[in-house]
Protein backbone atom coordinates (compact mmCIF):
# COMPACT_ATOMS: atom_id res chain seq x y z
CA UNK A 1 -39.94 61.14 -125.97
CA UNK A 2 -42.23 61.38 -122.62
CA UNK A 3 -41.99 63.43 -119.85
CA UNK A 4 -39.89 61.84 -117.06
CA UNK A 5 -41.34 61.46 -113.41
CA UNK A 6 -39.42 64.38 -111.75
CA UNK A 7 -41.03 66.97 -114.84
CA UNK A 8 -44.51 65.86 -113.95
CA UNK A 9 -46.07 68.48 -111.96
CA UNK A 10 -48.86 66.70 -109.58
CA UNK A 11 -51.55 69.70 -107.55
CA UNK A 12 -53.84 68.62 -105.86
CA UNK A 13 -57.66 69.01 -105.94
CA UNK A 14 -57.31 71.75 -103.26
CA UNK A 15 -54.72 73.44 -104.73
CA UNK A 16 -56.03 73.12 -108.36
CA UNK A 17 -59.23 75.22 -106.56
CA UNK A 18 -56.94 77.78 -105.35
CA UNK A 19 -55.27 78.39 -108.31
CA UNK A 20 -58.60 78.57 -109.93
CA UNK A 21 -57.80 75.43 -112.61
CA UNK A 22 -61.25 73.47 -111.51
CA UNK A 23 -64.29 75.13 -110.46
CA UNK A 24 -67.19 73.30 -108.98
CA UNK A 25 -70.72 73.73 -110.80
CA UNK A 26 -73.83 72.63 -108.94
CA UNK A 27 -75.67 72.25 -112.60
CA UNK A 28 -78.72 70.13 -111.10
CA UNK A 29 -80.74 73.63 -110.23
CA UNK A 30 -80.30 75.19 -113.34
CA UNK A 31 -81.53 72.14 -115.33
CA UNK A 32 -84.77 71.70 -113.32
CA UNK A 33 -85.18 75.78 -113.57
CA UNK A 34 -84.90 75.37 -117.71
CA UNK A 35 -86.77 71.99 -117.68
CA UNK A 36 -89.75 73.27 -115.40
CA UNK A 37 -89.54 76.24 -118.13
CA UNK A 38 -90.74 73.65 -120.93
CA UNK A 39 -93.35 72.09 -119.45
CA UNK A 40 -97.07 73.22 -118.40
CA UNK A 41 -97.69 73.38 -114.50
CA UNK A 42 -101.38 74.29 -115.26
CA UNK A 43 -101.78 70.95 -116.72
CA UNK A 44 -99.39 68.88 -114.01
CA UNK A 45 -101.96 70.55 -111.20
CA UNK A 46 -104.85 68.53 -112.65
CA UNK A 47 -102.82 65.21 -112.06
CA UNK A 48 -103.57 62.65 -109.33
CA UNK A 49 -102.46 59.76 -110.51
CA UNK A 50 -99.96 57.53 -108.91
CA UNK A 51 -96.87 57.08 -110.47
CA UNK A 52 -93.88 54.55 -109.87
CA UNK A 53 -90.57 56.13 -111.37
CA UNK A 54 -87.66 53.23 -111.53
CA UNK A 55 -84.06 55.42 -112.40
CA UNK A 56 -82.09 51.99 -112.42
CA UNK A 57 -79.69 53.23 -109.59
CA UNK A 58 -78.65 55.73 -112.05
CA UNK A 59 -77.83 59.50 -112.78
CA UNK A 60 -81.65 60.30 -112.76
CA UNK A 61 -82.13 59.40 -109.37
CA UNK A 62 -84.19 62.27 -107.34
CA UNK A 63 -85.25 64.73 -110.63
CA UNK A 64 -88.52 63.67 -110.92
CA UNK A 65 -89.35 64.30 -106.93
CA UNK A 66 -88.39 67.88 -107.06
CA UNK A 67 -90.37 68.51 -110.74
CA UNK A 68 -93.64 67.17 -108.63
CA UNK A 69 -93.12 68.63 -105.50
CA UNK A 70 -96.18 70.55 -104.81
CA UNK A 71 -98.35 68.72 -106.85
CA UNK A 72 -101.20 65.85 -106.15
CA UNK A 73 -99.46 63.61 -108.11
CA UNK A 74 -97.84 60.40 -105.87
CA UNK A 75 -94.80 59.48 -106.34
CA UNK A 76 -93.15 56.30 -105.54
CA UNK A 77 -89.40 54.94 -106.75
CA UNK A 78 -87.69 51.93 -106.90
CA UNK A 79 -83.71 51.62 -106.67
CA UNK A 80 -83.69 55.17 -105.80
CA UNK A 81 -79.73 54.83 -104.41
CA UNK A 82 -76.37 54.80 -105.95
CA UNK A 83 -74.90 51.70 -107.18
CA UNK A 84 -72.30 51.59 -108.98
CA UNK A 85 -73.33 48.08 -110.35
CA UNK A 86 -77.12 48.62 -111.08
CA UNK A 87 -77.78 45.83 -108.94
CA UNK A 88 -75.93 43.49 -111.12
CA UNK A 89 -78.17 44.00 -114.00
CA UNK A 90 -78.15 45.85 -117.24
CA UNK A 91 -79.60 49.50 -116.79
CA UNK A 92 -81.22 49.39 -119.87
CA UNK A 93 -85.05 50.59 -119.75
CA UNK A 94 -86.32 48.22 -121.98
CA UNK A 95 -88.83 45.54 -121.65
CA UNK A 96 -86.81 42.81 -121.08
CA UNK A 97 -85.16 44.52 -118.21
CA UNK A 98 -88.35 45.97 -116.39
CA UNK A 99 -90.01 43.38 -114.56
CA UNK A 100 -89.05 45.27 -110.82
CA UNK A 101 -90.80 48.06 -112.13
CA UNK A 102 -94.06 45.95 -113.89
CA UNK A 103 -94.35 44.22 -110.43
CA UNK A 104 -94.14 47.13 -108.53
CA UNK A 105 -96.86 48.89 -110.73
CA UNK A 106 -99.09 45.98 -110.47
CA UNK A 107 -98.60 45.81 -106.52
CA UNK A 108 -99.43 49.28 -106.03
CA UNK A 109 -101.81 49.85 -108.32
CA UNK A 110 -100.23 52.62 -109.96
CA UNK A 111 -101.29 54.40 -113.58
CA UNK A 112 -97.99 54.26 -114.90
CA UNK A 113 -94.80 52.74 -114.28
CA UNK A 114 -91.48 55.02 -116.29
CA UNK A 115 -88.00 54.47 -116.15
CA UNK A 116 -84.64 55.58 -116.85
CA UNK A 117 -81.52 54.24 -117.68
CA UNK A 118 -78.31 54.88 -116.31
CA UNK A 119 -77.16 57.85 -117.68
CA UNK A 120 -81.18 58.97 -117.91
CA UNK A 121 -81.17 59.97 -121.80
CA UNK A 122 -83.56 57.39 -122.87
CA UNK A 123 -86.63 56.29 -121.14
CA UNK A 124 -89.39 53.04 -120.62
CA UNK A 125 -92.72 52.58 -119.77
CA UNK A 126 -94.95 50.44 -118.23
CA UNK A 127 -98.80 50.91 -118.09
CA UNK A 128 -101.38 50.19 -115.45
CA UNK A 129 -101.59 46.98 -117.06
CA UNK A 130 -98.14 46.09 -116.39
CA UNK A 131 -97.80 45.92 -120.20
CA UNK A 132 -94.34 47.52 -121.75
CA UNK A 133 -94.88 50.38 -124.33
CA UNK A 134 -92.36 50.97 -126.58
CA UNK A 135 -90.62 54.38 -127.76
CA UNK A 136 -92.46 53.72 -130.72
CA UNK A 137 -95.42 53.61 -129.34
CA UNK A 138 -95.01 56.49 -127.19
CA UNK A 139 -93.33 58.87 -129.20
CA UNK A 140 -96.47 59.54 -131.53
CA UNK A 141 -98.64 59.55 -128.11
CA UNK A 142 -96.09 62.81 -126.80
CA UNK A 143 -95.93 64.15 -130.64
CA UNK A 144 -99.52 64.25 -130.96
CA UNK A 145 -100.37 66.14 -127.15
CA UNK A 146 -97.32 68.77 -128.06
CA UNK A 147 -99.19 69.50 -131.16
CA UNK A 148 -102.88 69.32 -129.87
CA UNK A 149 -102.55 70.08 -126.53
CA UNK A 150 -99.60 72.37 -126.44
CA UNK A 151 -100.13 73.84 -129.69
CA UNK A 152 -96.54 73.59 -130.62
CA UNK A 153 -95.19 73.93 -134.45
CA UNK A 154 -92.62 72.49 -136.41
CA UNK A 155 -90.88 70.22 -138.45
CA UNK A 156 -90.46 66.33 -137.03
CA UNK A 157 -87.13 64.55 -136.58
CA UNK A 158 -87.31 60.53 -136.58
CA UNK A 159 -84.44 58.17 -137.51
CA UNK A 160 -85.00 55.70 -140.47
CA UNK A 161 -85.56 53.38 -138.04
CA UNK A 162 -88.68 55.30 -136.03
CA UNK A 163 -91.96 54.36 -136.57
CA UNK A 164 -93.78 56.26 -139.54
CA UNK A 165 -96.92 56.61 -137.40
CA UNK A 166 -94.59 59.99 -136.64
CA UNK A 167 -95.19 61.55 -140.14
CA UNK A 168 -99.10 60.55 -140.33
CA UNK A 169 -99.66 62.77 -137.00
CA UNK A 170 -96.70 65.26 -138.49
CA UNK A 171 -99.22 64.82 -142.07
CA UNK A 172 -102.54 65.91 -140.79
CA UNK A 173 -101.22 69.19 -138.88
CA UNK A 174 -99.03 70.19 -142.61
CA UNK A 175 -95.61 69.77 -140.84
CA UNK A 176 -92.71 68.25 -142.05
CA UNK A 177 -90.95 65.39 -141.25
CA UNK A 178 -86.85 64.73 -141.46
CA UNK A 179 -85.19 61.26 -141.52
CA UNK A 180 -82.28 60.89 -140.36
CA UNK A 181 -79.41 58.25 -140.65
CA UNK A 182 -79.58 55.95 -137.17
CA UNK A 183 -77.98 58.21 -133.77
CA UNK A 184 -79.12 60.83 -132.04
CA UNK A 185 -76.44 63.36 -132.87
CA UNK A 186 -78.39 63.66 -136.21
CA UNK A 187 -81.53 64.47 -134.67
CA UNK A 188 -79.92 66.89 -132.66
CA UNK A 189 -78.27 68.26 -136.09
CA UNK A 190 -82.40 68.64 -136.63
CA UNK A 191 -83.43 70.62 -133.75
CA UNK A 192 -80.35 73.40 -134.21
CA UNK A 193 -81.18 73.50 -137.73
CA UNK A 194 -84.30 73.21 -138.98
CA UNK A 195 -85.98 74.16 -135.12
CA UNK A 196 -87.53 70.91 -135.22
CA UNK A 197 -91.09 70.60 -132.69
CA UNK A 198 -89.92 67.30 -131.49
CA UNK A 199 -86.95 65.02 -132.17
CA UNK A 200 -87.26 60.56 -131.41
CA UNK A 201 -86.09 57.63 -132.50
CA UNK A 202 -87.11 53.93 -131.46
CA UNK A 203 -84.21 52.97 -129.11
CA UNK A 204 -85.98 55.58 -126.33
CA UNK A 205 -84.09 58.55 -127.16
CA UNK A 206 -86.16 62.38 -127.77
CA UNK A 207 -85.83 66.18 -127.28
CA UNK A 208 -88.55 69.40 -127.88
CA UNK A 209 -87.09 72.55 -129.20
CA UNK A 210 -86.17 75.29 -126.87
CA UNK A 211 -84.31 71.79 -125.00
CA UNK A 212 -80.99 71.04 -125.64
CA UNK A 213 -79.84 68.87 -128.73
CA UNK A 214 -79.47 65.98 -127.04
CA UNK A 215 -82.00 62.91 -126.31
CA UNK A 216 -83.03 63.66 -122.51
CA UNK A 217 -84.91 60.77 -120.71
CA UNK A 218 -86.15 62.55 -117.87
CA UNK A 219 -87.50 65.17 -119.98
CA UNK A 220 -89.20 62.62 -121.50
CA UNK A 221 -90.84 60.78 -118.99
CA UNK A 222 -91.91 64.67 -117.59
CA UNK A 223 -93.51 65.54 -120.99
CA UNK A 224 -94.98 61.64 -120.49
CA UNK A 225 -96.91 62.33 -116.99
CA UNK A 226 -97.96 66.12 -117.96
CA UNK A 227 -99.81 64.14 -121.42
CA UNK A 228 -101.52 61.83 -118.75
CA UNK A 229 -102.21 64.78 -115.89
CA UNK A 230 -103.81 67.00 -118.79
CA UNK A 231 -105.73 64.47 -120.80
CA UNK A 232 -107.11 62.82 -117.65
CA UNK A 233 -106.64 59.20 -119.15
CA UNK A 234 -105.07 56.33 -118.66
CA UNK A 235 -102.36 55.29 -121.68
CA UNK A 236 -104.43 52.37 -122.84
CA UNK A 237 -106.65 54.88 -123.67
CA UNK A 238 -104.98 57.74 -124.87
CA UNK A 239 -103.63 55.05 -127.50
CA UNK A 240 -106.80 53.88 -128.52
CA UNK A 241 -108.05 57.32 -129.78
CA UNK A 242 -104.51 58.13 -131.07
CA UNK A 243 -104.73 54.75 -133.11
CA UNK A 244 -108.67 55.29 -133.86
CA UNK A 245 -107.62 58.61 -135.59
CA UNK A 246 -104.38 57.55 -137.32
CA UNK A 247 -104.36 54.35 -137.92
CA UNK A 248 -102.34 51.38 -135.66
CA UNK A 249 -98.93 50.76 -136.80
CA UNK A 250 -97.24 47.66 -135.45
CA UNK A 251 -93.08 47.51 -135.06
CA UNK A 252 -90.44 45.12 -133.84
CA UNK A 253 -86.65 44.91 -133.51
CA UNK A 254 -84.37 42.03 -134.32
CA UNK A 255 -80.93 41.93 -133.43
CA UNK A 256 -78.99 39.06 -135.10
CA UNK A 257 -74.98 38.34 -134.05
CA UNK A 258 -72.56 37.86 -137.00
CA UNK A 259 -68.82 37.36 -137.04
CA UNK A 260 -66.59 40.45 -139.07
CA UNK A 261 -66.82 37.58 -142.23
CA UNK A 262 -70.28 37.62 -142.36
CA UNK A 263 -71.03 40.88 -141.42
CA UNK A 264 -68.87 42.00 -144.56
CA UNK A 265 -70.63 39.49 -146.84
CA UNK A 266 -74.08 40.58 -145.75
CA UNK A 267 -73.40 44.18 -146.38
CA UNK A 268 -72.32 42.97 -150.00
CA UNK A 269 -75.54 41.18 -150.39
CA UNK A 270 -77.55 44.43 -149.16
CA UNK A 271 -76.26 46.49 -152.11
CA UNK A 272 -77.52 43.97 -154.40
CA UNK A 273 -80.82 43.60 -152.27
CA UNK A 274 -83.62 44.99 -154.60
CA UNK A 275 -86.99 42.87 -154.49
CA UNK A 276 -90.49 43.34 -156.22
CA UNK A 277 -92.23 42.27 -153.35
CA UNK A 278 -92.20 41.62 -149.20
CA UNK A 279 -94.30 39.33 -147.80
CA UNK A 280 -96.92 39.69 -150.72
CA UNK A 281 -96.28 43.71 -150.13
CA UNK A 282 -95.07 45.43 -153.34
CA UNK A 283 -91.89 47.83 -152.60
CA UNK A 284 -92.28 50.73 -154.33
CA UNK A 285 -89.04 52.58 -152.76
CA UNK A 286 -85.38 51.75 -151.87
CA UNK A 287 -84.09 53.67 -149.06
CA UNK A 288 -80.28 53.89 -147.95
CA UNK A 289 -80.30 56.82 -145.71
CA UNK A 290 -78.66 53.96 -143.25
CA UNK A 291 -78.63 50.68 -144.20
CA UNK A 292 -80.92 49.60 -147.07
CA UNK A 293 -84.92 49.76 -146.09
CA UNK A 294 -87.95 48.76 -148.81
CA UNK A 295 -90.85 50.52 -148.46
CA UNK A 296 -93.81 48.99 -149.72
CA UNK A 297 -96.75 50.75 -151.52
CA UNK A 298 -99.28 49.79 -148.23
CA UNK A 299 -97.12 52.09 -146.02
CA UNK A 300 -95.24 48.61 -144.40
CA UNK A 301 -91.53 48.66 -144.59
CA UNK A 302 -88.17 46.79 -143.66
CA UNK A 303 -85.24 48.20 -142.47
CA UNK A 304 -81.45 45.81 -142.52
CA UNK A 305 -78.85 47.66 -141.40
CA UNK A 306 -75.34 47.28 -139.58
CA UNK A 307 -75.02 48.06 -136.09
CA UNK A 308 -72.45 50.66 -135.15
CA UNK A 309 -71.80 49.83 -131.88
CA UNK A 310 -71.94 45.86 -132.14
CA UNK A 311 -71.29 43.13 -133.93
CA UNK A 312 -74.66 42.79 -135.20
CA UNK A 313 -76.95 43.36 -137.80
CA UNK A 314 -80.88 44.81 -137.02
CA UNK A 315 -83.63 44.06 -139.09
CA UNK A 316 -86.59 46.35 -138.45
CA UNK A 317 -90.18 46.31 -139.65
């Protein structure tokens, strides 16, 4: 039936500490101590560059400063305070939403430009160029320093919707790669059990092993500046060797509005959706991990598949 107002026992936050119902937990230490943990100081020492870090007003505001303190490396942020608004715009660090931080790497001069969004589990980038670089495109850049670099082992986690330039680099050093259906939670599923080397998928989300299960932005953009500190090279370059040994791969994202009619229509046309050819490309596998993508025999592929969280359909290729 409900309790009724005088059976309601109210304590307050004081009182709730005294009685020993909340305790307070200062967890910001003991994630830089385990983050710090995974990632090479020998290599971050080399580093001079100069670095513009844009958190979007958000929970990753101030990280970054204390993983370089000591170090050569300059640091410079934008929108560094709390607001609970994001400045009235979307705190999404994707290109669209980045021009504060392309203008402020142009201005400065700066090597690289990475961001965060609010709740700092994914991440963006912007090069010296002022040019946006995808998770695609950097995931395979961070993949390809753990392995060479770092010397790390182990099986690859990428959504169906990642880029495949993933399993060439996860190819040529013999390790495996598992797909997973769209979300992180199944990449995490990867990294508990099958210890996975590195975990991504294209809308900016990735962990290591030894990290927790979870995609981890600021991790991310650390793994991101100790690649650059170590290698000694600016992005543009570091993706022209990766694409002179592997190959370039190209990707985009289209997100297309439907009404619950449609949307329900279109997922009965997807069953039936089996064709000989793309674009001139001949398919040569059906995939429904999530959603329905054709792969074609010259590696290209398309991916149609419901969004989860919208009322939406995106078509990948």
């Amino acid at each position: 039936e409900g309790l009724s107002e005088e059976e309601v026992c109210y304590l307050s936050p004081e009182a709730s500490r005294e009685q020993g119902l909340i305790r307070d937990l200062d967890a910001k230490p003991l994630y830089l101590a385990h983050l710090q943990s995974l990632l090479n100081y020998r290599f971050i020492y080399r580093g001079s560059m100069k670095i513009i870090v844009d958190p979007m007003w958000g929970a990753g505001r101030g990280y970054l400063e204390e993983i370089l303190k000591g170090t050569k490396i300059k640091l410079d942020v934008i929108h560094d305070y709390r607001d609970v608004l994001f400045g009235g715009n979307l705190p999404d660090p994707s290109a669209a939403c980045l021009a504060p931080l392309r203008e402020a790497v142009l201005e400065k001069g700066a090597d690289i430009g990475l961001a965060l969004d609010g709740d700092a589990d994914r991440f963006g980038v912007i090069d010296s160029d002022g040019e946006y670089l995808s998770p695609n495109e950097m995931l395979p850049l961070i993949l390809y320093y753990l392995l060479e670099d770092r010397n790390w082992r182990g099986a690859v986690a990428r959504t169906v919707a990642t880029t495949h330039m993933l399993d060439r680099i996860a190819d040529d050093y013999g390790l495996p790669v598992i797909e997973t259906p769209v979300g992180f939670k199944y990449i995490g599923q990867s990294l508990l059990q099958h210890h996975s080397a590195m975990g991504g998928e294209e809308s900016g989300g990735m962990s290591v092993q030894g990290h927790i299960p979870e995609k981890d932005g600021i991790l991310a953009i650390s793994l991101i500046m100790e690649m650059m500190a170590a290698r000694g090279k600016s992005l543009r370059q570091l993706k022209a060797e990766l694409n002179e040994k592997f190959g370039c791969l190209v990707s985009a994202r289209l997100d297309l509005k439907c009404s619950p009619e449609h949307k329900v229509k279109v997922l009965e046309l997807l069953q039936q959706w089996e064709p000989e050819s793309l674009a001139g490309h001949k398919v040569s596998e059906r995939n429904t991990t999530d959603g329905v993508k054709q792969l074609c025999e010259d590696g290209s592929w398309v991916l149609v598949r419901p969004s989860g969280t919208e009322p939406l359909f995106r078509i990948y290729v």
